[in-house]
N, C-alpha and C. Protein backbone atom coordinates (compact mmCIF):
# COMPACT_ATOMS: atom_id res chain seq x y z
N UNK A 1 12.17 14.18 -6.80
CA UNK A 1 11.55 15.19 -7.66
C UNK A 1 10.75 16.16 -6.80
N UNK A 2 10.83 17.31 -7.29
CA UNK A 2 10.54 18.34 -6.25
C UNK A 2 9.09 18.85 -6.95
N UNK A 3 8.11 18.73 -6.57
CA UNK A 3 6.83 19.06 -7.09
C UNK A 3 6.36 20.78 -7.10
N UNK A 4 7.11 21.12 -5.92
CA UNK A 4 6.73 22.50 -5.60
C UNK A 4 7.14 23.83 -6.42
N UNK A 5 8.46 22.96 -7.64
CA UNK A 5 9.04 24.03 -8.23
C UNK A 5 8.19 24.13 -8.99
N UNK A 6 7.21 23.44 -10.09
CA UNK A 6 6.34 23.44 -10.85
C UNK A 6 4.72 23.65 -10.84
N UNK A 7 4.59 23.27 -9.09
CA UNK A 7 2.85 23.13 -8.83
C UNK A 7 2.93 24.12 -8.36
N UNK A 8 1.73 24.98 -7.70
CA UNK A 8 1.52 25.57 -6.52
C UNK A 8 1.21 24.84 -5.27
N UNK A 9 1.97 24.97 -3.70
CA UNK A 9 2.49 24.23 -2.62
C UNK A 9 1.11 23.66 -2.26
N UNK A 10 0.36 24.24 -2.46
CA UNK A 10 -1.25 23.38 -2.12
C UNK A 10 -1.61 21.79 -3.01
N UNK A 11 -1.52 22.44 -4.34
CA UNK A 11 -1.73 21.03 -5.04
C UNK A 11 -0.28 20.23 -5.14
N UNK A 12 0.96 20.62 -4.87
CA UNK A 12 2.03 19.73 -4.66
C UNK A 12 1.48 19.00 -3.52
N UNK A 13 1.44 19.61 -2.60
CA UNK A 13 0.92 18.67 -1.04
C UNK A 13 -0.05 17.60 -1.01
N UNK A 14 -1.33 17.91 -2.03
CA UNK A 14 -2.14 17.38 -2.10
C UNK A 14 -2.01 16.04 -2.93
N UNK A 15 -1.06 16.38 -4.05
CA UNK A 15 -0.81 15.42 -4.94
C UNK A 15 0.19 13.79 -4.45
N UNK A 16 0.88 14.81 -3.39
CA UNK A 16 2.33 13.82 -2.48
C UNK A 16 1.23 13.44 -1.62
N UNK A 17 -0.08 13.75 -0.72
CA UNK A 17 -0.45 12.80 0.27
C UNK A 17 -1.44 11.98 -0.77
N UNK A 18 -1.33 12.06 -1.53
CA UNK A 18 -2.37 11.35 -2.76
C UNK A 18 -1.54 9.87 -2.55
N UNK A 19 -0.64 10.22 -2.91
CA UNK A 19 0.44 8.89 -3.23
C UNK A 19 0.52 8.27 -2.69
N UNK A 20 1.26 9.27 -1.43
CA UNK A 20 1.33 7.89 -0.53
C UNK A 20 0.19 7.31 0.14
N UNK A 21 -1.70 7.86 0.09
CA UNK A 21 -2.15 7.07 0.90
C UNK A 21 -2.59 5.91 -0.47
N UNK A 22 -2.31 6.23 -1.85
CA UNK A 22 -2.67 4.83 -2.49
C UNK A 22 -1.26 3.82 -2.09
N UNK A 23 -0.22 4.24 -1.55
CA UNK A 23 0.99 3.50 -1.19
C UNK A 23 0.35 2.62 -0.13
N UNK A 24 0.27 3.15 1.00
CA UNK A 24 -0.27 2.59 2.01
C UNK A 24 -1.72 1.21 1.41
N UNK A 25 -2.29 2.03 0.68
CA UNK A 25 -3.44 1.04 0.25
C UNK A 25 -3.10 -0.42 -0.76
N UNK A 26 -2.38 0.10 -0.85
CA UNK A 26 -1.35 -1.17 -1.86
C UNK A 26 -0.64 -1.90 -0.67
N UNK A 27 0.52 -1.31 0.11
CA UNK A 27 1.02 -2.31 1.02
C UNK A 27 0.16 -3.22 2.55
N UNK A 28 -1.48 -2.28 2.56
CA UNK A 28 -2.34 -2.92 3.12
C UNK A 28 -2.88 -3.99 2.46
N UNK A 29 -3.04 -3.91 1.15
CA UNK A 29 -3.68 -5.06 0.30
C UNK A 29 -2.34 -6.00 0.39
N UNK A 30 -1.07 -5.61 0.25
CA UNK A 30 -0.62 -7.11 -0.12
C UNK A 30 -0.16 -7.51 1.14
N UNK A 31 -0.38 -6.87 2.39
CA UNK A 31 0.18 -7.71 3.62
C UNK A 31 -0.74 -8.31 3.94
N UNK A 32 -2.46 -8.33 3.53
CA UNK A 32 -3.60 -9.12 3.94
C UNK A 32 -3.53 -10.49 3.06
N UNK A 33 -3.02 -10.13 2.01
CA UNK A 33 -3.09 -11.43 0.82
C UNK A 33 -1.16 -12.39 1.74
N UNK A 34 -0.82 -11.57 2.39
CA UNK A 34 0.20 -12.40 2.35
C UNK A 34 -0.24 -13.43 3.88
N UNK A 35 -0.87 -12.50 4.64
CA UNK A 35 -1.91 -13.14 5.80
C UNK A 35 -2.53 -14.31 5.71
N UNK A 36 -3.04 -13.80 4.17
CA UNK A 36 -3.99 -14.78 3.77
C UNK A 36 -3.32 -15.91 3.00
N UNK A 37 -2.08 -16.22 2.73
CA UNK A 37 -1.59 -17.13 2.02
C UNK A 37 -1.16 -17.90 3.20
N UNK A 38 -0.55 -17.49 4.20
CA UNK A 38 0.06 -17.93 5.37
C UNK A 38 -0.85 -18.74 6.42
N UNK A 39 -2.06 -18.30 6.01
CA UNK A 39 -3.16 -18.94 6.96
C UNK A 39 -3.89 -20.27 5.98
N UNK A 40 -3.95 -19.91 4.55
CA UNK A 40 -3.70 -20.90 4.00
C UNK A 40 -2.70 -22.23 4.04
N UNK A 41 -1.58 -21.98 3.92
CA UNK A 41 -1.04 -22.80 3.60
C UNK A 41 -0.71 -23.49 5.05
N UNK A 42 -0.85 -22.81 6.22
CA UNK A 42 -0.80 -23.45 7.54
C UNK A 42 -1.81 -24.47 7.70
N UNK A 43 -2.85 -24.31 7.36
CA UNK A 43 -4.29 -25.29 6.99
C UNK A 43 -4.11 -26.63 6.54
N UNK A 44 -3.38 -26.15 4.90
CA UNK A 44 -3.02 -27.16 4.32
C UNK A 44 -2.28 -27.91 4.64
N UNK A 45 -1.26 -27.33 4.88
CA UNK A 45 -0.16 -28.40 6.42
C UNK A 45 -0.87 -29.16 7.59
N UNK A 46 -1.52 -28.86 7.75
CA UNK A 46 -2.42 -29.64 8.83
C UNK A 46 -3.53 -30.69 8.80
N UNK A 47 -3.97 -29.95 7.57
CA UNK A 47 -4.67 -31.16 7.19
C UNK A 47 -4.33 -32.75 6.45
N UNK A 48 -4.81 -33.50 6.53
CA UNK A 48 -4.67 -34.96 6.80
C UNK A 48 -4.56 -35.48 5.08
């Protein structure tokens, strides 16, 4: 979808780096929780 035919190129731009830095903030949150499951469950394996 092409934003620019409808916005003006300033707030198209603004709106597309919007996205993707909540993208980024989403695939930072779930690669820490997946960190964090992995360091979990390595624990739990280890322990007695």
């Amino acid at each position: 979808m092409r934003l620019d035919k409808f916005l003006p190129a300033a707030l198209a731009s603004y709106l597309q780096s919007k996205q993707r830095a909540t993208f980024y903030r989403y695939a930072l949150v779930a690669a820490l929780m997946a960190v964090v499951c992995i360091i979990g469950l390595l624990a739990l394996g280890e322990s007695p």
